[in-house]
N, C-alpha and C. Protein backbone atom coordinates (compact mmCIF):
# COMPACT_ATOMS: atom_id res chain seq x y z
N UNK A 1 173.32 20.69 27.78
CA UNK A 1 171.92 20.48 28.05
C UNK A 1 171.71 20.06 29.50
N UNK A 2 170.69 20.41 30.05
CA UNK A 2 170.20 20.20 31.74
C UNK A 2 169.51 18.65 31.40
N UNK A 3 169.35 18.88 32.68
CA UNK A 3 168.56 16.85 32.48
C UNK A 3 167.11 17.40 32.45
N UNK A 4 166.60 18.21 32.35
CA UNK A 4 165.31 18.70 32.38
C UNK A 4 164.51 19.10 31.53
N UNK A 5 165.50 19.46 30.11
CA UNK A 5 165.17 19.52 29.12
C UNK A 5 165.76 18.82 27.80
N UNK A 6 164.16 18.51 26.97
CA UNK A 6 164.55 17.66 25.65
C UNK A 6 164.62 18.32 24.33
N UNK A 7 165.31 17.27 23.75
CA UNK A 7 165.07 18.16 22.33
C UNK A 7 164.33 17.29 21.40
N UNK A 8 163.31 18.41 20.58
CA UNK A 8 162.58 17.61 19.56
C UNK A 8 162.47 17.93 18.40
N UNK A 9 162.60 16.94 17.63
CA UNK A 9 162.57 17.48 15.96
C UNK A 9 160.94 17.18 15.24
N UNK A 10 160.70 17.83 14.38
CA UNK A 10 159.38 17.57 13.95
C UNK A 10 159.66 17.14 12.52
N UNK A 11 159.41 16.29 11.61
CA UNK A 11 159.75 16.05 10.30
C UNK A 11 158.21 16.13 9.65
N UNK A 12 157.31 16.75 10.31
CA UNK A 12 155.38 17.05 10.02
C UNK A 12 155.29 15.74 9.18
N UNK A 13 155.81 14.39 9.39
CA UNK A 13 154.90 13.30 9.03
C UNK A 13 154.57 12.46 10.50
N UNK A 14 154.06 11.10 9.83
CA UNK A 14 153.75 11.12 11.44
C UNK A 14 151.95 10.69 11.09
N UNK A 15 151.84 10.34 12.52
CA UNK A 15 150.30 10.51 12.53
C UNK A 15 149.63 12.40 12.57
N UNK A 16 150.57 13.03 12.15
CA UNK A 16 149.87 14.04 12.16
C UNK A 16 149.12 14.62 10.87
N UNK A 17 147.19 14.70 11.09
CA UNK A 17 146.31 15.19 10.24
C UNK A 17 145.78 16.62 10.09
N UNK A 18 145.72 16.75 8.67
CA UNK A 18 146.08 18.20 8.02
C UNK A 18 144.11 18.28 8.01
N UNK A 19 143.61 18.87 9.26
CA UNK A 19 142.49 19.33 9.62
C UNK A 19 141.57 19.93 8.23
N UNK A 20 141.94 20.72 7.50
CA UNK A 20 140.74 21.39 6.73
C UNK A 20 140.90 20.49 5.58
N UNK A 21 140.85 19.61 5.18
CA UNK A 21 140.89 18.50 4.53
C UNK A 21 139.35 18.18 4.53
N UNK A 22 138.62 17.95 3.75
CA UNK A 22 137.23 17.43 3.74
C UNK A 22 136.81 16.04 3.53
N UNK A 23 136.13 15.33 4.06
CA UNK A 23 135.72 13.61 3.72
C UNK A 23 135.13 13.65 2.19
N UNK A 24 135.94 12.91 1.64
CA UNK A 24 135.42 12.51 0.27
C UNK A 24 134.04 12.17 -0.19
N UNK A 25 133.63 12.53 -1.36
CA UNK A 25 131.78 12.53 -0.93
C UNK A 25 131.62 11.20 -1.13
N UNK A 26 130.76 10.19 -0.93
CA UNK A 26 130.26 9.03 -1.29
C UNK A 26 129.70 8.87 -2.77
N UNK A 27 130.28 7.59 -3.31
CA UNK A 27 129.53 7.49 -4.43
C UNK A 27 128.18 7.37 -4.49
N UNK A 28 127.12 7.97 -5.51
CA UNK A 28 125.99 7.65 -5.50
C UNK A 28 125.42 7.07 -6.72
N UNK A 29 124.47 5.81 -6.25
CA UNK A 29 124.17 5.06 -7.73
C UNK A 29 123.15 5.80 -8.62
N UNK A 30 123.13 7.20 -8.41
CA UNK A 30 122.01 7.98 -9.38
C UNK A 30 120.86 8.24 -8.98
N UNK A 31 120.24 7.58 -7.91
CA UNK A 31 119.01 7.65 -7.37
C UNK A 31 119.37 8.51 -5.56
N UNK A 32 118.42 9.14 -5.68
CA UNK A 32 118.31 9.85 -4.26
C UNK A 32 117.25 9.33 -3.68
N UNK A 33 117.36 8.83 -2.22
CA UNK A 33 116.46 7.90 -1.74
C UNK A 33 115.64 8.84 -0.21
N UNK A 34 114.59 9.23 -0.50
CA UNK A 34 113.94 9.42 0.73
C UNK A 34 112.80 8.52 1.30
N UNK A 35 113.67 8.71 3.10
CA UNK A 35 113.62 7.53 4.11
C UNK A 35 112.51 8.48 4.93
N UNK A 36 111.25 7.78 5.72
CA UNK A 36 110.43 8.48 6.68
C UNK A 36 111.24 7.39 7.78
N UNK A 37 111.59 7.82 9.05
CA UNK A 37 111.64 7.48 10.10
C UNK A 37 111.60 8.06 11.11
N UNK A 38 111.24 7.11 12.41
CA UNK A 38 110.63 7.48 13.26
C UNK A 38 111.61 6.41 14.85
N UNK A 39 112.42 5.93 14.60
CA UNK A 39 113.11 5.12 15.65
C UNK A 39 114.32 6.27 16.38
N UNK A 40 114.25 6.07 17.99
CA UNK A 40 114.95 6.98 18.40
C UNK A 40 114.47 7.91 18.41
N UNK A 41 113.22 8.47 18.49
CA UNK A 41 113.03 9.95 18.34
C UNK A 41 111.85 10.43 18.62
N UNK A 42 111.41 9.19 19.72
CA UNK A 42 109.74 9.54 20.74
C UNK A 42 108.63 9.82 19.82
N UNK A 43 108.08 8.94 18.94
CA UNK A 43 107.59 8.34 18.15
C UNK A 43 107.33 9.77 16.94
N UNK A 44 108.41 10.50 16.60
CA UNK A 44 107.62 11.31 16.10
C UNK A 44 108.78 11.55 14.59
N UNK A 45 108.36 11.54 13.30
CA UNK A 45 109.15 10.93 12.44
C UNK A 45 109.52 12.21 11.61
N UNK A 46 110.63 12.02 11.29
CA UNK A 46 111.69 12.87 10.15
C UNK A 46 112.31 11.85 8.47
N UNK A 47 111.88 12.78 7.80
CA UNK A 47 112.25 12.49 6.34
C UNK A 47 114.06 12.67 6.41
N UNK A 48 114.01 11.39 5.98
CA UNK A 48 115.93 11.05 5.65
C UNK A 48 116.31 11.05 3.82
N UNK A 49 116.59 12.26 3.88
CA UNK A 49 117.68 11.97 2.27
C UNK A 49 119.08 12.03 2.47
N UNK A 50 119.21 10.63 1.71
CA UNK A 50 120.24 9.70 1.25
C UNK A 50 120.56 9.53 0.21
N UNK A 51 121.72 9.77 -0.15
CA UNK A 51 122.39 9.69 -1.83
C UNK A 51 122.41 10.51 -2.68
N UNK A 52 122.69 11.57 -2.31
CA UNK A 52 122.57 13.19 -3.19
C UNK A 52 123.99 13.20 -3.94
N UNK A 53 125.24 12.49 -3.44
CA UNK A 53 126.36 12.76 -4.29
C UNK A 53 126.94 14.38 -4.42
N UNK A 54 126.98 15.44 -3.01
CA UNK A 54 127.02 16.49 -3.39
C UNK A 54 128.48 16.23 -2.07
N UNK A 55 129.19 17.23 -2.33
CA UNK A 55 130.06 17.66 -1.08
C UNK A 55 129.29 18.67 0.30
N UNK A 56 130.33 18.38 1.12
CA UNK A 56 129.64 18.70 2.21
C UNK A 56 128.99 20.37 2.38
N UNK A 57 129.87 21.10 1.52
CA UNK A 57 129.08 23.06 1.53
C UNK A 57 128.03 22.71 0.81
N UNK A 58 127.97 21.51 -0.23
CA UNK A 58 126.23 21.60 -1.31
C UNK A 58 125.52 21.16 -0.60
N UNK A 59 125.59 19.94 0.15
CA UNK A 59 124.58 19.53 1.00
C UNK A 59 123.59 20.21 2.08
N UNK A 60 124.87 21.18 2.89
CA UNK A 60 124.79 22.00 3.92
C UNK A 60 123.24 22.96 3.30
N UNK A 61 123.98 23.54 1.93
CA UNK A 61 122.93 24.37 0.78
C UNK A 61 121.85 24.04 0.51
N UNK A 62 122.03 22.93 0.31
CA UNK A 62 120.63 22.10 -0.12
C UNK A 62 119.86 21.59 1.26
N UNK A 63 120.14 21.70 2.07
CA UNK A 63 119.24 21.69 3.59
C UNK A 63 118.88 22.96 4.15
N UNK A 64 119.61 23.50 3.61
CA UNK A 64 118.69 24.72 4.14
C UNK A 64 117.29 24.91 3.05
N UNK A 65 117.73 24.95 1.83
CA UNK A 65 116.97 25.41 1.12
C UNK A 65 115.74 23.94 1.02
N UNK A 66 115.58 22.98 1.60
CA UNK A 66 114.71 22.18 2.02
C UNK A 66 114.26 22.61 3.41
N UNK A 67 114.70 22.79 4.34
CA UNK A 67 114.10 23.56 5.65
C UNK A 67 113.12 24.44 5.25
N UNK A 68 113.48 25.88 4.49
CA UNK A 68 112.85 26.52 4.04
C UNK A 68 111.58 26.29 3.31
N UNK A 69 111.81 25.42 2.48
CA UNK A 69 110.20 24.62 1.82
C UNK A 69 109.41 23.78 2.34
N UNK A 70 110.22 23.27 3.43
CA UNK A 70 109.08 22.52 4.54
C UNK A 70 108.09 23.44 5.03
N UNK A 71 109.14 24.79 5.71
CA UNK A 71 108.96 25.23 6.42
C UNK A 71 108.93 24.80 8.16
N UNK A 72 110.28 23.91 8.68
CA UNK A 72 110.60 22.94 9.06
C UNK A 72 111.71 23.05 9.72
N UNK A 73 112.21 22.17 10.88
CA UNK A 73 113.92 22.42 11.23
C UNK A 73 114.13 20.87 10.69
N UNK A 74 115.72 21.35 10.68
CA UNK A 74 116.46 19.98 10.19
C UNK A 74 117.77 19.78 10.23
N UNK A 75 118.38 18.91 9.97
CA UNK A 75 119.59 18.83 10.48
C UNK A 75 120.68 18.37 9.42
N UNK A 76 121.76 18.40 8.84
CA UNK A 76 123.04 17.54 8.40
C UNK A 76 124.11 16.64 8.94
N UNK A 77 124.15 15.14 8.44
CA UNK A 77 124.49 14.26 9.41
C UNK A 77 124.98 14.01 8.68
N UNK A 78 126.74 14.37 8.47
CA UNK A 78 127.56 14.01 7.44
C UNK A 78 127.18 13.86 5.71
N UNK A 79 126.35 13.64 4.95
CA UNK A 79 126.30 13.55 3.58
C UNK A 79 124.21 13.28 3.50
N UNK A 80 123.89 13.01 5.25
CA UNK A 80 122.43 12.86 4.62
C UNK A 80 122.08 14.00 5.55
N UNK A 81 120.99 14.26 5.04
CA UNK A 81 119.82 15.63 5.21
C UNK A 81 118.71 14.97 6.24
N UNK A 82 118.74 15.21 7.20
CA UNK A 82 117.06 14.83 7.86
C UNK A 82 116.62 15.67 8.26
N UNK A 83 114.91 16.07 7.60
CA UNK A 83 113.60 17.21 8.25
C UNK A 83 113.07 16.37 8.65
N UNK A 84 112.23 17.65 9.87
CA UNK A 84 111.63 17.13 10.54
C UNK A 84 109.99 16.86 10.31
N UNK A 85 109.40 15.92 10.02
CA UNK A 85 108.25 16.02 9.56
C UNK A 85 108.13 14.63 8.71
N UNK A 86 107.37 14.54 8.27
CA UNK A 86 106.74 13.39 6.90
C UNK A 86 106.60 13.94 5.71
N UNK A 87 107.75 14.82 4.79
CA UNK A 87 107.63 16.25 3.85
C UNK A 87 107.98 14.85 2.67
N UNK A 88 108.10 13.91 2.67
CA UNK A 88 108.75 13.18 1.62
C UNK A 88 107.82 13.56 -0.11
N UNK A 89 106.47 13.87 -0.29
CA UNK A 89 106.11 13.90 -1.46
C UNK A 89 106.75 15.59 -1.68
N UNK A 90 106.80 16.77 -0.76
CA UNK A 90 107.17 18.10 -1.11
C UNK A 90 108.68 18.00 -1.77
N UNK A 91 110.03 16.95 -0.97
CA UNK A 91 110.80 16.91 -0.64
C UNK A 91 111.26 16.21 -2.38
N UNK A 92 110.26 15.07 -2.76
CA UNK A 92 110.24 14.68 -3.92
C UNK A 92 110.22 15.48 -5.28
N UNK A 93 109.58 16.29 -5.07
CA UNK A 93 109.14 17.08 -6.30
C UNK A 93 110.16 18.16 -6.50
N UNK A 94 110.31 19.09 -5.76
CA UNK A 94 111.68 19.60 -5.34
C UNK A 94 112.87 19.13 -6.02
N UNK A 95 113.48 18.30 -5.20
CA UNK A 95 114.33 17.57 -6.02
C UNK A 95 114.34 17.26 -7.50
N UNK A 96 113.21 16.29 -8.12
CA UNK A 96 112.87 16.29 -9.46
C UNK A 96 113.35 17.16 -10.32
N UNK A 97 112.81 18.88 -9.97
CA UNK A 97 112.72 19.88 -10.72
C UNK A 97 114.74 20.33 -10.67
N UNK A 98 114.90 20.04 -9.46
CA UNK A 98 116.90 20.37 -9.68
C UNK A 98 117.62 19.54 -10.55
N UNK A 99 117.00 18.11 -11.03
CA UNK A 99 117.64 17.16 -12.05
C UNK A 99 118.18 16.05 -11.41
N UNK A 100 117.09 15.72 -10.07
CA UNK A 100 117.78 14.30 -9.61
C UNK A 100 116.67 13.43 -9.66
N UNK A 101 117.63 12.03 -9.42
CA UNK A 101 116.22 10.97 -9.58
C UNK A 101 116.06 10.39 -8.43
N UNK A 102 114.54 10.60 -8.01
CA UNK A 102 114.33 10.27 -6.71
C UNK A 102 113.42 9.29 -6.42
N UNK A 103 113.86 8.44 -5.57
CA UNK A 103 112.81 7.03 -5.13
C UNK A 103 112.73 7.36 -3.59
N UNK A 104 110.95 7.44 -2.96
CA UNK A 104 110.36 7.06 -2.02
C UNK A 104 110.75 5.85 -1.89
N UNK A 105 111.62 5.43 -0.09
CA UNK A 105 112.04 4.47 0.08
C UNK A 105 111.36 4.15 1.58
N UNK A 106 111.03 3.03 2.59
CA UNK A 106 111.02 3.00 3.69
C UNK A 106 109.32 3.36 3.75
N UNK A 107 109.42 3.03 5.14
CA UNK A 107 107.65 2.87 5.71
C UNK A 107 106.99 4.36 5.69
């Protein structure tokens, strides 16, 4: 061997993380909670749902198909859904009819 080169063994443990691995969903206590807020965001407010208990491709699913009934943009922020708007009574009923239980939460 030269002094210039090393040798390395890999035994794949280690701090090394196995990427397509997904974050575990959060438990949810049964209730789906929609939040109106308006902080951070030049006074102009977006509906936050919180606590759906779905993995991250259902959620993804289920925001679009809330975008669509706003008629609205919106976004996915790890496990919660925020549109843009004050849609919380559309956003309510909706939900209802898929088989979740939903509480208006927040100002």
């Amino acid at each position: 061997m030269t002094s210039n080169s090393r040798l390395v063994y890999s035994t794949e443990q280690g701090r090394i993380k196995n990427q397509s691995q997904e974050p575990p969903v959060p438990v949810s206590d049964g209730n789906v909670r929609i939040f109106r807020e308006t902080k951070g965001r030049g006074g102009k407010s977006v509906s936050v749902i919180k606590g759906l208990g779905l993995s991250l491709p259902e959620t993804t699913q289920m925001a679009k198909e809330l975008k669509q009934l706003c008629g609205t943009g919106g976004t996915q922020k790890d496990f919660d859904i925020e549109i843009q708007g004050d849609h919380r009574e559309k956003i309510k009923i909706f939900l209802e009819k898929k088989g979740f239980k939903v509480k208006l939460a927040g100002g």
